[in-house]
C-alpha atoms as a PDB file:
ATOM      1  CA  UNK A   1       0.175 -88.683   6.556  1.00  0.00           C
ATOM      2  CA  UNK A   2       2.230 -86.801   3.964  1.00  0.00           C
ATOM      3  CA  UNK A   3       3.014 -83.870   6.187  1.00  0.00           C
ATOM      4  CA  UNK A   4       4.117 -86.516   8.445  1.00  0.00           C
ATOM      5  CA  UNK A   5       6.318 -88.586   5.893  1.00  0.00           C
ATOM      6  CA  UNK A   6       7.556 -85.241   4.878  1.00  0.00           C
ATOM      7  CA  UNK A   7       8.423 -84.047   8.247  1.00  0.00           C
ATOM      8  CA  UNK A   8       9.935 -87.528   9.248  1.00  0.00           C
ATOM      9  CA  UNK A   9      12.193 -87.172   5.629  1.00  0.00           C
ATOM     10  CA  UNK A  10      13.296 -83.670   7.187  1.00  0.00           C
ATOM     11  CA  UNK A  11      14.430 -85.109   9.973  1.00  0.00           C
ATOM     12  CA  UNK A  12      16.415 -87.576   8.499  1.00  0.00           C
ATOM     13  CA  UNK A  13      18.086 -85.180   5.780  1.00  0.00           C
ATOM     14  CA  UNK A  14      19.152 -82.728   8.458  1.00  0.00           C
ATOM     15  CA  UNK A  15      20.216 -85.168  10.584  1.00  0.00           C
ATOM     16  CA  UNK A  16      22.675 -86.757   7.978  1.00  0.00           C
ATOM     17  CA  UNK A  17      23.497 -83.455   7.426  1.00  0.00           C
ATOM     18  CA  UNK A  18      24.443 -82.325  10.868  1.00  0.00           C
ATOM     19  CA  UNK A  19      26.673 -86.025  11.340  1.00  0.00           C
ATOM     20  CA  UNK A  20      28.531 -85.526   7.819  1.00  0.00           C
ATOM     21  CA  UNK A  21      29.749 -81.738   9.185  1.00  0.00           C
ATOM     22  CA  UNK A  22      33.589 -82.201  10.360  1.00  0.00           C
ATOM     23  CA  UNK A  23      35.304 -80.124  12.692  1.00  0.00           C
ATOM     24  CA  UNK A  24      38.979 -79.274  12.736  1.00  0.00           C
ATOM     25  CA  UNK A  25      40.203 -77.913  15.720  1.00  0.00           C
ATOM     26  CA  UNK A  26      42.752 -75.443  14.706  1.00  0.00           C
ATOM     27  CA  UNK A  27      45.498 -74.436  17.907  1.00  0.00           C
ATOM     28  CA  UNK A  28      47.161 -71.305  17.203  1.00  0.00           C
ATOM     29  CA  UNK A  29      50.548 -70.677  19.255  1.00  0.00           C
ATOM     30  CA  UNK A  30      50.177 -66.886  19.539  1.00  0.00           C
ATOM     31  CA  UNK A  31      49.156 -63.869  17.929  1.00  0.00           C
ATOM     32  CA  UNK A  32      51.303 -62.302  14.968  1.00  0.00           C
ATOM     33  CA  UNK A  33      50.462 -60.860  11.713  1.00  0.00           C
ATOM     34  CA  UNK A  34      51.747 -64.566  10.102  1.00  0.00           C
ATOM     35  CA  UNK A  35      49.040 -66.495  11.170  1.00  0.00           C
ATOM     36  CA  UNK A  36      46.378 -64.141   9.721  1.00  0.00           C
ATOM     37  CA  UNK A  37      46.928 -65.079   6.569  1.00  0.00           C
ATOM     38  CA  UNK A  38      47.287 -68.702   7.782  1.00  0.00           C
ATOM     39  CA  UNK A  39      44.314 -68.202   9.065  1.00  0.00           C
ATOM     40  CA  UNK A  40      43.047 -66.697   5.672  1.00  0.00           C
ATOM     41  CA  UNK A  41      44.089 -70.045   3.849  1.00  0.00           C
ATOM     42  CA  UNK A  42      42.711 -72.013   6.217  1.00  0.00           C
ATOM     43  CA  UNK A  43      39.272 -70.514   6.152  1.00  0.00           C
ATOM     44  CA  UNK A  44      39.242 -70.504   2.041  1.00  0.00           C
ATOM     45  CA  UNK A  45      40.197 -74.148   1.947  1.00  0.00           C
ATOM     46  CA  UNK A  46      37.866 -74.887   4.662  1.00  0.00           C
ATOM     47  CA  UNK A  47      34.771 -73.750   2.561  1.00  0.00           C
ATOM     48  CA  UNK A  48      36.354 -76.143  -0.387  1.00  0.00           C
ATOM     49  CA  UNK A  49      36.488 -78.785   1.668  1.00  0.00           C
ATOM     50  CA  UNK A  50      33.000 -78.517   3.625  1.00  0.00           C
ATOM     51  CA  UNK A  51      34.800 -78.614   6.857  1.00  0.00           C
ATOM     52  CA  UNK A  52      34.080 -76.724  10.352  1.00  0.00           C
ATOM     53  CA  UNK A  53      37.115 -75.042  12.087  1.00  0.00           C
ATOM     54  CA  UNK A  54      37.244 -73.962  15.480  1.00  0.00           C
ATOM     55  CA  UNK A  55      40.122 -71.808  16.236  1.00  0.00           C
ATOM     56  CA  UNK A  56      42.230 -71.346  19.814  1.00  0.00           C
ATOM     57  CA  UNK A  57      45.436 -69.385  20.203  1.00  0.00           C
ATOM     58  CA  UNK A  58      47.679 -69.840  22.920  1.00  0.00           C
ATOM     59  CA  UNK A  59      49.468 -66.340  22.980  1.00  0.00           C
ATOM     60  CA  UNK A  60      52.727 -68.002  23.300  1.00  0.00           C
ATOM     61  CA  UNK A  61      51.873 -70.165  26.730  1.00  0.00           C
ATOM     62  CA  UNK A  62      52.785 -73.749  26.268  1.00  0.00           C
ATOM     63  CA  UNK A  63      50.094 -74.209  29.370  1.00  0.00           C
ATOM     64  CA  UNK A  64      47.558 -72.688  28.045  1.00  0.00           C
ATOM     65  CA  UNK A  65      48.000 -74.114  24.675  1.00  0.00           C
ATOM     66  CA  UNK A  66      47.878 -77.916  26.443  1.00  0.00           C
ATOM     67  CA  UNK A  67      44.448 -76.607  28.403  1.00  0.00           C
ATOM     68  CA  UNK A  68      43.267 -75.523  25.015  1.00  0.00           C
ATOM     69  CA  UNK A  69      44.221 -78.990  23.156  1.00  0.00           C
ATOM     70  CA  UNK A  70      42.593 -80.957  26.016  1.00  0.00           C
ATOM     71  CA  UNK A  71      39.737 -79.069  25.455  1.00  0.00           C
ATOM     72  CA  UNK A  72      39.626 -79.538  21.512  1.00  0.00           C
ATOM     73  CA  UNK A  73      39.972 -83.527  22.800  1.00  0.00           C
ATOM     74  CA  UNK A  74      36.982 -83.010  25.344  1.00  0.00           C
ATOM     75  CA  UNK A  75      34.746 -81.772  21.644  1.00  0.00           C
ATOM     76  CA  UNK A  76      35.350 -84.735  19.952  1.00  0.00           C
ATOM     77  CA  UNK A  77      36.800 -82.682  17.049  1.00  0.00           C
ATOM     78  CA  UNK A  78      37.975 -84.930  14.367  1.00  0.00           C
ATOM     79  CA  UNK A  79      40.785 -83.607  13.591  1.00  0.00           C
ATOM     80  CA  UNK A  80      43.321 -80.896  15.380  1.00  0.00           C
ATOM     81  CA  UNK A  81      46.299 -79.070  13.606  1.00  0.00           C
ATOM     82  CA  UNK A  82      48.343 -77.532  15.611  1.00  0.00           C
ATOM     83  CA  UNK A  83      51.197 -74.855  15.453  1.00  0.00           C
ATOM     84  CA  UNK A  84      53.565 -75.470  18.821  1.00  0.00           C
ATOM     85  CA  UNK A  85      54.145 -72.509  20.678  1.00  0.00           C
ATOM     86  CA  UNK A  86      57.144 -74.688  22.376  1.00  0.00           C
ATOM     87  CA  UNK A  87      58.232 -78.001  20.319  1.00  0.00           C
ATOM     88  CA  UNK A  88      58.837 -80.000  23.503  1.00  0.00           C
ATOM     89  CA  UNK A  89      56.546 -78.175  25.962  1.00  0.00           C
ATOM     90  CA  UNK A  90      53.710 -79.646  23.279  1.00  0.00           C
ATOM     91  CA  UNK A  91      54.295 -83.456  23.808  1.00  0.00           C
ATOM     92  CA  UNK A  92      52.442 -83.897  26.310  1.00  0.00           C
ATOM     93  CA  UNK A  93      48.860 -82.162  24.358  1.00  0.00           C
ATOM     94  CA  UNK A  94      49.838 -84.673  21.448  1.00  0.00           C
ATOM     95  CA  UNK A  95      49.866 -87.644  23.330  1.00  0.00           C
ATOM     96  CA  UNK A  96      46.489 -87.147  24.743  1.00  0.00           C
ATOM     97  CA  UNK A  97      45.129 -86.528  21.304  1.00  0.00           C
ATOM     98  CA  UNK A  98      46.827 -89.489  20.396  1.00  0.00           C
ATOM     99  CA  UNK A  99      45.462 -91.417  23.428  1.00  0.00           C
ATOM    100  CA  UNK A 100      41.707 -90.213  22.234  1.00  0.00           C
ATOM    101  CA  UNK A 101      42.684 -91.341  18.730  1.00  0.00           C
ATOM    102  CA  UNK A 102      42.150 -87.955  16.971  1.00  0.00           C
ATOM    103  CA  UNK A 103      44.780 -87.202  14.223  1.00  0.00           C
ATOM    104  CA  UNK A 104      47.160 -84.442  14.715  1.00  0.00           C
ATOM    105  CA  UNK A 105      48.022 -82.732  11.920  1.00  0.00           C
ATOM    106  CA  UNK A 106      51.416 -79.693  12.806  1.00  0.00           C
ATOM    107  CA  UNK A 107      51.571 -76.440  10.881  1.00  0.00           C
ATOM    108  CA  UNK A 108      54.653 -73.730  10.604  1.00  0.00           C
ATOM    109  CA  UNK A 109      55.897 -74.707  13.799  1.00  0.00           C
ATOM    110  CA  UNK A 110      56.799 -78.643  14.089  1.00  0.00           C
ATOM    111  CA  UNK A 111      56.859 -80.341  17.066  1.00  0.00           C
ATOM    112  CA  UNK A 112      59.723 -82.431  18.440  1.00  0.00           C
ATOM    113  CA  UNK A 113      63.551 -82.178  17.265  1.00  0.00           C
ATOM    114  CA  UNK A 114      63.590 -83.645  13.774  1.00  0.00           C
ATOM    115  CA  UNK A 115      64.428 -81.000  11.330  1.00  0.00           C
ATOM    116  CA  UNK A 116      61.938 -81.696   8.229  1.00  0.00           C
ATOM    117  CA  UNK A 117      59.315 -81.624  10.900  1.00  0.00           C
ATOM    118  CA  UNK A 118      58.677 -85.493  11.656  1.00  0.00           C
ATOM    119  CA  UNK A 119      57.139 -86.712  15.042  1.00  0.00           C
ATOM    120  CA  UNK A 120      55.597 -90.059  15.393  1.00  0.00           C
ATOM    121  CA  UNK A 121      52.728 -88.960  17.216  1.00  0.00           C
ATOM    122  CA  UNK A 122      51.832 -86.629  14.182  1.00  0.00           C
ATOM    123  CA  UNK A 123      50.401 -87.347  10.825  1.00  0.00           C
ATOM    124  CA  UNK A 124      52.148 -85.175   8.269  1.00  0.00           C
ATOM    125  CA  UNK A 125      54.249 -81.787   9.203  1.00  0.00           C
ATOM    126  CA  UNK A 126      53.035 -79.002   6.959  1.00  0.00           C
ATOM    127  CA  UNK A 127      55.809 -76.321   7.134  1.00  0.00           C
ATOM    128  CA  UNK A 128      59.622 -75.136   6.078  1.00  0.00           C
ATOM    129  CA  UNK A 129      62.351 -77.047   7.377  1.00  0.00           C
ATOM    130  CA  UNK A 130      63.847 -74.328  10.083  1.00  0.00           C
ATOM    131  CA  UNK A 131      67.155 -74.926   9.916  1.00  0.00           C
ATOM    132  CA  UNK A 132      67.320 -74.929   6.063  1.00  0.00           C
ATOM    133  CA  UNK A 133      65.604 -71.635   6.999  1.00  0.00           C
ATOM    134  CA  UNK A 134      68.072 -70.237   9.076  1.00  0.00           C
ATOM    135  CA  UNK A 135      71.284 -71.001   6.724  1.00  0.00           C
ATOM    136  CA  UNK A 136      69.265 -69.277   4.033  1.00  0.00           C
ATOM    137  CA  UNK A 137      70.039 -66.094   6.065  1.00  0.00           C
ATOM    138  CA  UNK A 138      73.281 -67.308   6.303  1.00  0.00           C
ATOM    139  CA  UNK A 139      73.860 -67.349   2.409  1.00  0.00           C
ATOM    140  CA  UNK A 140      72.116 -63.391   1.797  1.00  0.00           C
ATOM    141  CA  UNK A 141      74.292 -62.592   4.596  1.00  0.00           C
ATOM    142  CA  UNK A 142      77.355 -63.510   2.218  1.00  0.00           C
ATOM    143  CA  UNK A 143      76.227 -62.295  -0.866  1.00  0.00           C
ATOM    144  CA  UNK A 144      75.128 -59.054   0.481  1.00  0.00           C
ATOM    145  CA  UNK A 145      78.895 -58.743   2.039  1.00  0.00           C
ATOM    146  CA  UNK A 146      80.790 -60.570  -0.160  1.00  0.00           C
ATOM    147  CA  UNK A 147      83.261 -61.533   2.413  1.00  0.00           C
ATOM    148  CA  UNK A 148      83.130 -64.260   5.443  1.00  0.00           C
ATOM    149  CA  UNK A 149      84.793 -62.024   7.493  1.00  0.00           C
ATOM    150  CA  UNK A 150      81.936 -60.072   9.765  1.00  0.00           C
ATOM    151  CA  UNK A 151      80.227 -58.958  12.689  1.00  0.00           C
ATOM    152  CA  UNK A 152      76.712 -60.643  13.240  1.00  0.00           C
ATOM    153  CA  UNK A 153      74.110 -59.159  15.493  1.00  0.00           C
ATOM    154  CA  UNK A 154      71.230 -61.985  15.713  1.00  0.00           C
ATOM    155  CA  UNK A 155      68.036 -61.237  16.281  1.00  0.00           C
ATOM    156  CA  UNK A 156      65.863 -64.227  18.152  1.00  0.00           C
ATOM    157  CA  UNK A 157      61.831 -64.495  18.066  1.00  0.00           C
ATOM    158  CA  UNK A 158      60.044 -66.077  20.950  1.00  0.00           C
ATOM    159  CA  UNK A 159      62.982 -68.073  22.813  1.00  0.00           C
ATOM    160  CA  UNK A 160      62.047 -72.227  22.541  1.00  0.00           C
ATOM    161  CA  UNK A 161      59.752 -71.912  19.574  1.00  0.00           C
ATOM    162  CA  UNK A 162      60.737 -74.340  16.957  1.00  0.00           C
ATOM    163  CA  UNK A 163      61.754 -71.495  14.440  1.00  0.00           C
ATOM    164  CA  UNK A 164      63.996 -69.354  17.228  1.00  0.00           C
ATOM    165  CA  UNK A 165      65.682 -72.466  18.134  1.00  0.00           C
ATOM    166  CA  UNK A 166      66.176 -74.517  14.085  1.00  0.00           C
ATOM    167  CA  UNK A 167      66.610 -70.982  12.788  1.00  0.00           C
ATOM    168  CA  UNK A 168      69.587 -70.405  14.869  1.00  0.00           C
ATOM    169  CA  UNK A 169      71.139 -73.673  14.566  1.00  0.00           C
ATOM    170  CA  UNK A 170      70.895 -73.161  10.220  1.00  0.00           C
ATOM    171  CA  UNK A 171      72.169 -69.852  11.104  1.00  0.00           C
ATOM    172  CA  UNK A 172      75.549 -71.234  12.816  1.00  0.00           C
ATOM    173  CA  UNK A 173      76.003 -73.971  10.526  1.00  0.00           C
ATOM    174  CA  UNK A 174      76.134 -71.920   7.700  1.00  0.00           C
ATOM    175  CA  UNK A 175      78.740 -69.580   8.978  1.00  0.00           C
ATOM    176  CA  UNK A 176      80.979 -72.152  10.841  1.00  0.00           C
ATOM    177  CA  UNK A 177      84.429 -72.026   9.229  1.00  0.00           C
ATOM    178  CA  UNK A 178      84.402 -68.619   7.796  1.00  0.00           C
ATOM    179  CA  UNK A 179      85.542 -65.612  10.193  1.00  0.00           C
ATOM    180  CA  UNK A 180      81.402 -64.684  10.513  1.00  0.00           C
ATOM    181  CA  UNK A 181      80.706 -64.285  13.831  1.00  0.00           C
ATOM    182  CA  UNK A 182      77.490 -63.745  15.828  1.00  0.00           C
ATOM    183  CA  UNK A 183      79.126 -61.243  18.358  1.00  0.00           C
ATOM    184  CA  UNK A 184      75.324 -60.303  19.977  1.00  0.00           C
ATOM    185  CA  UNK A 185      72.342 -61.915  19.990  1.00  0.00           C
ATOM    186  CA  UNK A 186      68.507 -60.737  21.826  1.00  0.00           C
ATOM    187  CA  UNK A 187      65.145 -62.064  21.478  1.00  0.00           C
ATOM    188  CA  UNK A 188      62.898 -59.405  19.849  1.00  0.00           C
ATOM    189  CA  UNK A 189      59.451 -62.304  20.704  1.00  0.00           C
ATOM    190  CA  UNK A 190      58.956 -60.777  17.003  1.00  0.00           C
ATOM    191  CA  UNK A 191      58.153 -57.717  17.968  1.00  0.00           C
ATOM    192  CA  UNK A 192      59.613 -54.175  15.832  1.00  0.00           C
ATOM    193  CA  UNK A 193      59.352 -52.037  19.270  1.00  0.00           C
ATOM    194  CA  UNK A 194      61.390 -54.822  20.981  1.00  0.00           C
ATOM    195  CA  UNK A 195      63.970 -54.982  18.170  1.00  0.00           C
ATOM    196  CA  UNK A 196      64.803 -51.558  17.677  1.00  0.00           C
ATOM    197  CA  UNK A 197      65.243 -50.518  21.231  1.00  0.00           C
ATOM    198  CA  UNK A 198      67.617 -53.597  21.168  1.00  0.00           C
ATOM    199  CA  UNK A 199      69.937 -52.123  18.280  1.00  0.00           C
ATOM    200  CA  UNK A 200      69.466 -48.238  19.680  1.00  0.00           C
ATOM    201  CA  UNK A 201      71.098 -49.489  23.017  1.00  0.00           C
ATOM    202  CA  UNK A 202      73.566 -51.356  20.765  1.00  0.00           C
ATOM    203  CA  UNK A 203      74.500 -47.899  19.037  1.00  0.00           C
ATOM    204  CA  UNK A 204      74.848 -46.490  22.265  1.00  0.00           C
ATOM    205  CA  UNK A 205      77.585 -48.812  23.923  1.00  0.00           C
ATOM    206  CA  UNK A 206      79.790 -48.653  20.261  1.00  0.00           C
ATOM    207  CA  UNK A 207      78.819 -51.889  19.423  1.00  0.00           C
ATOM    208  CA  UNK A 208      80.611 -53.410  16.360  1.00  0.00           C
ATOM    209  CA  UNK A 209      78.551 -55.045  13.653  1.00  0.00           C
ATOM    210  CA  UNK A 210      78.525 -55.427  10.056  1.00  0.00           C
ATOM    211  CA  UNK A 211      74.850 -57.227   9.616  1.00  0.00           C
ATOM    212  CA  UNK A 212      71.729 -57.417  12.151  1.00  0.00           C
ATOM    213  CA  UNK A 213      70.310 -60.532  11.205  1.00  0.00           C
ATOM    214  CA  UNK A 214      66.608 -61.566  12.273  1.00  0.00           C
ATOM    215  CA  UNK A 215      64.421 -64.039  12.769  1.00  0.00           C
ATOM    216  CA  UNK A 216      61.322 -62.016  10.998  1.00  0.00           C
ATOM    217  CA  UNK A 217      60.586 -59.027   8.995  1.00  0.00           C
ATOM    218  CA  UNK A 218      59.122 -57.054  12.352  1.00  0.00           C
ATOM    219  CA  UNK A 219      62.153 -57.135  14.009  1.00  0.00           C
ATOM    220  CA  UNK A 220      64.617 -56.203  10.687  1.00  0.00           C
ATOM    221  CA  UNK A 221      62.182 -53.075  10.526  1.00  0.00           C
ATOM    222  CA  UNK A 222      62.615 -52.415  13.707  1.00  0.00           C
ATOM    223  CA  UNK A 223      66.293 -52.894  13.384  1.00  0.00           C
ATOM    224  CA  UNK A 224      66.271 -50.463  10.379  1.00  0.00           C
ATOM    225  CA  UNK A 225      64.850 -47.891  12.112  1.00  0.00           C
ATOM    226  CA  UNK A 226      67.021 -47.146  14.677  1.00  0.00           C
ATOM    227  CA  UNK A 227      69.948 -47.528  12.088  1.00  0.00           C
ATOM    228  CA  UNK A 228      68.344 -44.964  10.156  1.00  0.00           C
ATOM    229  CA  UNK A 229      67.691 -42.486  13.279  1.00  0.00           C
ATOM    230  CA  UNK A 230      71.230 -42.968  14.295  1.00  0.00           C
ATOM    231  CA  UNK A 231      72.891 -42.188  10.163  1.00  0.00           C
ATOM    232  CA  UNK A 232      74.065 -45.654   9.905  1.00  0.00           C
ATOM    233  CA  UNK A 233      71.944 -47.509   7.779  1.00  0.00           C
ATOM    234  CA  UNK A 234      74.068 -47.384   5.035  1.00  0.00           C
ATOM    235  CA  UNK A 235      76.917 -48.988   6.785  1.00  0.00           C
ATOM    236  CA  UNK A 236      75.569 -51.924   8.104  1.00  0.00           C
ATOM    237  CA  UNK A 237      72.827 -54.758   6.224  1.00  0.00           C
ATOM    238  CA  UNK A 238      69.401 -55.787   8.177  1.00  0.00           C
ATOM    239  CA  UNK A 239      68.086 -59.349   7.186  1.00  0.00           C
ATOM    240  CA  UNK A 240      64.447 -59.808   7.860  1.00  0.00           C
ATOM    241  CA  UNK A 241      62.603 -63.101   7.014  1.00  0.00           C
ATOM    242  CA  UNK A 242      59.298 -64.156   6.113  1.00  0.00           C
ATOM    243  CA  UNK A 243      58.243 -61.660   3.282  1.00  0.00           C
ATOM    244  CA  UNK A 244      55.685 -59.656   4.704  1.00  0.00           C
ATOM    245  CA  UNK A 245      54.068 -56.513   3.378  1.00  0.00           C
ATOM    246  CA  UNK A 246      56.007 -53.876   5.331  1.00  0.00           C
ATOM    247  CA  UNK A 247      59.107 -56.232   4.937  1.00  0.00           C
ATOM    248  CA  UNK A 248      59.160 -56.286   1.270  1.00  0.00           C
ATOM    249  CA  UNK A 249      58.284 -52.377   1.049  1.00  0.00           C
ATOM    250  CA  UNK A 250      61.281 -52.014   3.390  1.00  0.00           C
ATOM    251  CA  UNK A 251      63.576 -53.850   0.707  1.00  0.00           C
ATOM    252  CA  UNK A 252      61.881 -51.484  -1.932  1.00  0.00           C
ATOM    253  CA  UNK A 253      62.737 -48.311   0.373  1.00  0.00           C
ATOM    254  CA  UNK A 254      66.429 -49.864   1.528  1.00  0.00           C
ATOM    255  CA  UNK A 255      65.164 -50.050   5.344  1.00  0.00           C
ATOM    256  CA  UNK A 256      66.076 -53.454   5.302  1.00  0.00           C
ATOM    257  CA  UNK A 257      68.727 -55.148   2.713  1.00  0.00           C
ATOM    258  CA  UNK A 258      67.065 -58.831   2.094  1.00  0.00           C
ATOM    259  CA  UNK A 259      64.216 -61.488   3.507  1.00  0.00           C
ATOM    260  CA  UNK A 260      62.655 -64.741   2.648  1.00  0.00           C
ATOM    261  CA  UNK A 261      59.159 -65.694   1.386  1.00  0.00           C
ATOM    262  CA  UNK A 262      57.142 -68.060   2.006  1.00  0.00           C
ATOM    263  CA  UNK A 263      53.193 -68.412   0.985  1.00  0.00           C
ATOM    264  CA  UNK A 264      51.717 -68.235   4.341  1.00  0.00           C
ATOM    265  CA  UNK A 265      47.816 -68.811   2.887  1.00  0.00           C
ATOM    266  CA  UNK A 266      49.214 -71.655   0.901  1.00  0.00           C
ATOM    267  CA  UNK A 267      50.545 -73.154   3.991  1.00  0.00           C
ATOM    268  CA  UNK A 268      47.240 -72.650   5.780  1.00  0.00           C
ATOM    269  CA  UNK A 269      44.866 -74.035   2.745  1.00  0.00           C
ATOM    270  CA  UNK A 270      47.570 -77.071   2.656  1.00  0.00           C
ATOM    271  CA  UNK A 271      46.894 -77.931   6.289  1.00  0.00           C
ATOM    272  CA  UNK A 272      43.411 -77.890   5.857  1.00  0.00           C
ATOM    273  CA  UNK A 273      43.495 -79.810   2.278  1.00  0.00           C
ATOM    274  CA  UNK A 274      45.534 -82.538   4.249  1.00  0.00           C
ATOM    275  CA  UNK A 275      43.017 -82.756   7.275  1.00  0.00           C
ATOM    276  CA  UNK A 276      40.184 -83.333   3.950  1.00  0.00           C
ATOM    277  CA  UNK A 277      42.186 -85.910   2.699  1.00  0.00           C
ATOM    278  CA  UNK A 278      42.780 -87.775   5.926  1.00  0.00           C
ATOM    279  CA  UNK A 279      39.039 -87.629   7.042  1.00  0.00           C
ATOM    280  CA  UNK A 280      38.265 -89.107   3.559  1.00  0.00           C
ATOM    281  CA  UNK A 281      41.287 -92.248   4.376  1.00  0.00           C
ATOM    282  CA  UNK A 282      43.971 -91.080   1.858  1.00  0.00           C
ATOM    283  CA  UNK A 283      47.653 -91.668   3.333  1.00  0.00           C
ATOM    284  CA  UNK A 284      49.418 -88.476   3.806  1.00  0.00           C
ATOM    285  CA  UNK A 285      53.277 -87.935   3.365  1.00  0.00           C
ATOM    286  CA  UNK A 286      54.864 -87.318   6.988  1.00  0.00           C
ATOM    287  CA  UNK A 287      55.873 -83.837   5.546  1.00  0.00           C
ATOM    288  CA  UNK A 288      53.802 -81.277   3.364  1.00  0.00           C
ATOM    289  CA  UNK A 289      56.639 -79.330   2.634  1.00  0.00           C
ATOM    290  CA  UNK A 290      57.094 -75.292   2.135  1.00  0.00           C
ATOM    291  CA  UNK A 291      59.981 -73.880   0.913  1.00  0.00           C
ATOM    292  CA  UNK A 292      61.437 -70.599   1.602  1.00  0.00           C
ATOM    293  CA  UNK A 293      63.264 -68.232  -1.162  1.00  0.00           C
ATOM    294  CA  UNK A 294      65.448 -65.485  -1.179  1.00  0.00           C
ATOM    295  CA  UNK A 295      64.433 -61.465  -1.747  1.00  0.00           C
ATOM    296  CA  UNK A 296      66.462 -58.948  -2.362  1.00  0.00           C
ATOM    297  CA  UNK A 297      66.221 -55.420  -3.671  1.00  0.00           C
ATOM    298  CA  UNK A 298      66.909 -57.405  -7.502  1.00  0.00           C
ATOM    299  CA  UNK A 299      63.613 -59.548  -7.384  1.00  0.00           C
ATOM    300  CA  UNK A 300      61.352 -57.694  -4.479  1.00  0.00           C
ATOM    301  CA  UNK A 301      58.758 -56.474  -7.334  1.00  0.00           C
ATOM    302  CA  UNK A 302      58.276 -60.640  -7.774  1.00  0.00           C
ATOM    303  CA  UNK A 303      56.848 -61.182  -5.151  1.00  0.00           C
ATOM    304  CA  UNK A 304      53.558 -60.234  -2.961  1.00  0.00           C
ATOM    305  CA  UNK A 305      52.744 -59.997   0.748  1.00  0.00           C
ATOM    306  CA  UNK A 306      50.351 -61.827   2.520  1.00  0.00           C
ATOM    307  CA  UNK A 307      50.490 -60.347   6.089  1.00  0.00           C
END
């Protein structure tokens, strides 16, 4: 009778056990270096928390990343951040998360067109406002030239992802009424290869530019390069953003002239910390927000890479 009592209590225990386990279901928009470390701070603050995530990544197909979501719907997960690999494209996945009543928690990239990251079918935004973002490249873009007279080649990530679009727009509002000009732009999709084949064939048809400005540190690398290779690095400034590893050593080694930074575990472990507090019914914000800072070659030893 004891062994059975005993057994029964088992039962019971585990079975508590196995209902009280949470899952998050965690949509990724595509695979670069950032979302490691996202990934990283997710994972720590998942332990913290107790929780279960369950990772997809849509390798930048808004299809695919709808498919995915549909499937995180048809688990039951109880909760699903997401990171939009197209702001709009993703409407459609949130509204049948909505539909099935799970809460939708965005990360990095926010979904819809508000620019601190607010979308009614979403619960809080955790992420930099873009456009703030972009007109932060804007102002190192002045202070490295010290005039508002200049030649801008921009340098786009994946074309309709929330930061190619917002980082644009802060790019253009920032400059409009000085004589700055963007002259060129290119989507790079992030990528350094991409990027400095795009400024070699620049330096082949005499292109005139003062600053290559980009939408991540890959791409100002890969900018750097070729204006190294081709003896003109120190005539014209590379802006990279995001403060990764090879982006700050860059600053250090003058491959690139200045970046951003931006904690992208602590964005990760906030995403997850806000799923914990939802699940346990405390009212979240409709924005986490993350804030992005300037580096330059004066502060770069302040600050550490994540990715």
């Amino acid at each position: 009778m004891k062994k059975l009592l005993l057994g029964a209590l088992c039962l019971v225990v585990g079975a508590t056990a196995f209902a009280a386990e949470k899952v998050i279901g965690v949509s990724l928009p595509g695979p670069v270096g950032y979302f490691i470390a996202v990934r990283d701070g997710m994972d720590t603050q998942a332990k913290k928390e107790g929780l279960k995530l369950e990772y997809t990544d849509a390798n930048w197909d808004p299809i695919k990343q709808l498919s995915q979501i549909e499937d995180l719907v048809a688990k039951k997960v109880d909760v699903i951040a997401v990171a939009a690999a197209d702001s709009e494209a993703i409407k459609g996945a949130i509204a049948i998360a909505n539909g099935a009543k799970i809460p939708v928690i965005a990360f990095t990239n926010a979904i819809g067109s508000d620019e601190d990251g607010k979308y009614d079918g979403v619960v809080t935004y955790v992420g930099q406002n873009e456009v703030k973002t972009g007109a932060l490249t804007g102002k190192i873009a002045k202070n490295l030239l010290k005039k508002d007279d200049a030649k801008i080649v921009l340098i786009e990530g994946v074309p309709g992802t929330p930061p190619q679009r917002n980082r644009k727009k802060g790019l253009t509002e920032e400059i409009a009424g000085t004589k700055m000009e963007i002259v060129y732009n290119q989507t790079s999709r992030w990528e350094k290869e991409r990027a400095m084949k795009i400024v070699e064939d620049l330096i082949q048809k005499n292109q005139k530019m003062d600053i290559i400005i980009t939408q991540d540190d890959n791409s100002a690398m890969g900018a750097g390069m070729a204006l190294q290779e081709a003896g003109l690095k120190d005539k014209i400034y590379v802006i990279g953003l995001g403060g990764s590893k090879e982006g700050l050593a860059a600053i250090k080694d003058g491959l690139i002239d200045g970046t951003t930074y931006m904690s992208a575990v602590e964005e990760g472990a906030k995403t997850i910390e806000a799923a914990g507090k939802l699940l346990k019914g405390e009212k979240l914000d409709p924005v986490t927000p993350m804030i992005q800072v300037e580096v330059n070659k004066e502060n770069v030893n302040n600050f550490k890479g994540e990715w």
